[in-house]
C-alpha atoms as a PDB file:
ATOM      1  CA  UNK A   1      15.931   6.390  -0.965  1.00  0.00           C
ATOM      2  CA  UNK A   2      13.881   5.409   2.244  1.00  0.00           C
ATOM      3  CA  UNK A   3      13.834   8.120   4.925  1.00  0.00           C
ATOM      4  CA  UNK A   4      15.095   7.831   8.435  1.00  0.00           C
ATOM      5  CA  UNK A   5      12.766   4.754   9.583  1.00  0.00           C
ATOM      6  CA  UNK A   6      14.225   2.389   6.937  1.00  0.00           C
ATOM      7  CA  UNK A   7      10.359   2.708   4.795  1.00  0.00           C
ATOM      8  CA  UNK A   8      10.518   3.767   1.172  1.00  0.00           C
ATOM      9  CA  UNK A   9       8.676   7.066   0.839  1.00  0.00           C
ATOM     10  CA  UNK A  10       6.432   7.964  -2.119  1.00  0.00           C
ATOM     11  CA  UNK A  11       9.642   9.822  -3.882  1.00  0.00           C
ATOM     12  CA  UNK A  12      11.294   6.005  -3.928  1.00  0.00           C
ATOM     13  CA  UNK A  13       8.559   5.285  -6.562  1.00  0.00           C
ATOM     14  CA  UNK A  14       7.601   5.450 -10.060  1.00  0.00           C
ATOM     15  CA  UNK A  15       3.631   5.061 -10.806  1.00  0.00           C
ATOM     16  CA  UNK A  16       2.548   3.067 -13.975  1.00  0.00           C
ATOM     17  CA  UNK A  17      -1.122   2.772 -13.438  1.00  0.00           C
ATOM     18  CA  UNK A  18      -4.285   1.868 -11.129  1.00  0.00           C
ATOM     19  CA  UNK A  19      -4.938  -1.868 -10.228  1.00  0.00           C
ATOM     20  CA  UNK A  20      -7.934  -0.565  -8.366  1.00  0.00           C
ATOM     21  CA  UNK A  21      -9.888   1.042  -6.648  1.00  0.00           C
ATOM     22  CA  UNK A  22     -12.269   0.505  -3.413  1.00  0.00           C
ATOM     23  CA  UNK A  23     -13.836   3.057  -1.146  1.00  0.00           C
ATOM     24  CA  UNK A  24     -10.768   4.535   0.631  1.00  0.00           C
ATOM     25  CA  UNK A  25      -8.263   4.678  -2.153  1.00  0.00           C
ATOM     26  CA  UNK A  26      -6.388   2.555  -4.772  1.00  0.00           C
ATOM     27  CA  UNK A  27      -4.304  -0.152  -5.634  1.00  0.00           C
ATOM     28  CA  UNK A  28      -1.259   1.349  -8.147  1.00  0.00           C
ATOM     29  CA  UNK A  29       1.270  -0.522  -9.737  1.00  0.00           C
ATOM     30  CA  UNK A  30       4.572   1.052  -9.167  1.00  0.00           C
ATOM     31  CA  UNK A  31       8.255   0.587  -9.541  1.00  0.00           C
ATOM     32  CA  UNK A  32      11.040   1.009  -6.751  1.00  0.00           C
ATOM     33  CA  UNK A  33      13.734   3.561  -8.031  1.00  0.00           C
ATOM     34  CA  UNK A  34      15.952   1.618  -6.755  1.00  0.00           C
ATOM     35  CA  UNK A  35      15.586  -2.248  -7.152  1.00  0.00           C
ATOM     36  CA  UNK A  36      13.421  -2.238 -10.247  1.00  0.00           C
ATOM     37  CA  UNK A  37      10.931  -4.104  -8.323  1.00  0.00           C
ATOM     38  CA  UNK A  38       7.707  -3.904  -9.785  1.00  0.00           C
ATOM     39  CA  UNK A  39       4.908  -3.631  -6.625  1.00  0.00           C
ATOM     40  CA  UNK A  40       1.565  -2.773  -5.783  1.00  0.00           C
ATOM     41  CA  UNK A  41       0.867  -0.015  -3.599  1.00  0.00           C
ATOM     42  CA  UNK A  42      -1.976   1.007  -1.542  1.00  0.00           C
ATOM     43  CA  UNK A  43      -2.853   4.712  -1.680  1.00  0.00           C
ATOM     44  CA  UNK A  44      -5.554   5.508   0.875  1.00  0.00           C
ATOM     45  CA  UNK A  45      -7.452   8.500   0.836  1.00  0.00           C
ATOM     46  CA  UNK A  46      -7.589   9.787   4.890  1.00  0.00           C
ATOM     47  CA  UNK A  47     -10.321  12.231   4.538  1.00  0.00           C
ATOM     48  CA  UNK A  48     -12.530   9.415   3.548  1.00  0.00           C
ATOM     49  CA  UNK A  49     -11.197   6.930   5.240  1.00  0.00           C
ATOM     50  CA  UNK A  50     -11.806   8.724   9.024  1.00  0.00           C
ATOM     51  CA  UNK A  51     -14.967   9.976   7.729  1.00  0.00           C
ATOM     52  CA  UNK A  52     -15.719   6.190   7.985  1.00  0.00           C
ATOM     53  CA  UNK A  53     -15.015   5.933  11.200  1.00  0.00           C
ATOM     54  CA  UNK A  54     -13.156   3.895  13.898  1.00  0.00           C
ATOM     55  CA  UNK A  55     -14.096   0.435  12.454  1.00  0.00           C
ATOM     56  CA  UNK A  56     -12.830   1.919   8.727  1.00  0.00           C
ATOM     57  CA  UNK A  57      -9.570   2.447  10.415  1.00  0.00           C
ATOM     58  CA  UNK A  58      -9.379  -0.441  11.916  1.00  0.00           C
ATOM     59  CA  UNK A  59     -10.453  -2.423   8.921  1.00  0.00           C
ATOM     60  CA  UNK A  60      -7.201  -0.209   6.841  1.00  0.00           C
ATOM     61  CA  UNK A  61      -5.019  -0.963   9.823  1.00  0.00           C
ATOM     62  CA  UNK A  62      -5.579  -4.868   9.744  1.00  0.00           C
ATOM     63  CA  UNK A  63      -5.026  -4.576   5.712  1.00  0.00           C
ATOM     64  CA  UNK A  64      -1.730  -3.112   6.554  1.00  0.00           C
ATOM     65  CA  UNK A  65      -0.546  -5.650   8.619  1.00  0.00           C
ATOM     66  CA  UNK A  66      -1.827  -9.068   6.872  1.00  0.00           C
ATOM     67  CA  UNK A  67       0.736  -8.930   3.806  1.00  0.00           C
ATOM     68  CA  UNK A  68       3.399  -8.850   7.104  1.00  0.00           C
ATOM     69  CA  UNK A  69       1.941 -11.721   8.319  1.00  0.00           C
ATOM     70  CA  UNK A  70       4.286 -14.763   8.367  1.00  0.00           C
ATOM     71  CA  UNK A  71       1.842 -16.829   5.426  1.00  0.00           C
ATOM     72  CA  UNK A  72       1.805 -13.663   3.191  1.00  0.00           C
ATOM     73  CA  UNK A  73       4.158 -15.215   0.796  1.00  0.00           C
ATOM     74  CA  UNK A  74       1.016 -18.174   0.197  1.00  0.00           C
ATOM     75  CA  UNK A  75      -1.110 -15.067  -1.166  1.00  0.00           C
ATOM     76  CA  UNK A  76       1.177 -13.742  -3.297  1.00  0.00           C
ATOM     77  CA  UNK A  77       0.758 -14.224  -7.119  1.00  0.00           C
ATOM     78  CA  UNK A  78       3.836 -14.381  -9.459  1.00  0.00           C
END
């Protein structure tokens, strides 16, 4: 159920296995709880990741916000 900000939380989830993994954290394949959707979500590791610095945050942050962008759907595969 996604809390009070509308988000799924990490409880909304069911992990099946890594996709990846970079410097900061990985990619896991999950399933929402409650659509059945299989997804892939990023799980970033903060220590690490401000260890890095401003520019590593900056590099997460812009991750975050490209799959928003309005020509995500041309990057996803099927």
């Amino acid at each position: 159920m996604p809390d009070d900000s509308g988000q799924p939380g990490i409880k909304d989830f069911a992990f099946c296995g890594i996709l990846g993994e970079g410097e900061f954290g990985r990619v896991m394949m999950a399933r929402n709880a409650s659509t059945q959707e299989i997804v892939a979500v990023k799980v970033l590791r903060k220590n690490h990741l401000l260890q890095g610095g401003s520019k590593s945050v900056k590099h997460a942050i812009t991750e975050k916000e490209v799959p928003a962008a309005p020509c995500a759907g041309l990057l996803r595969s099927r």
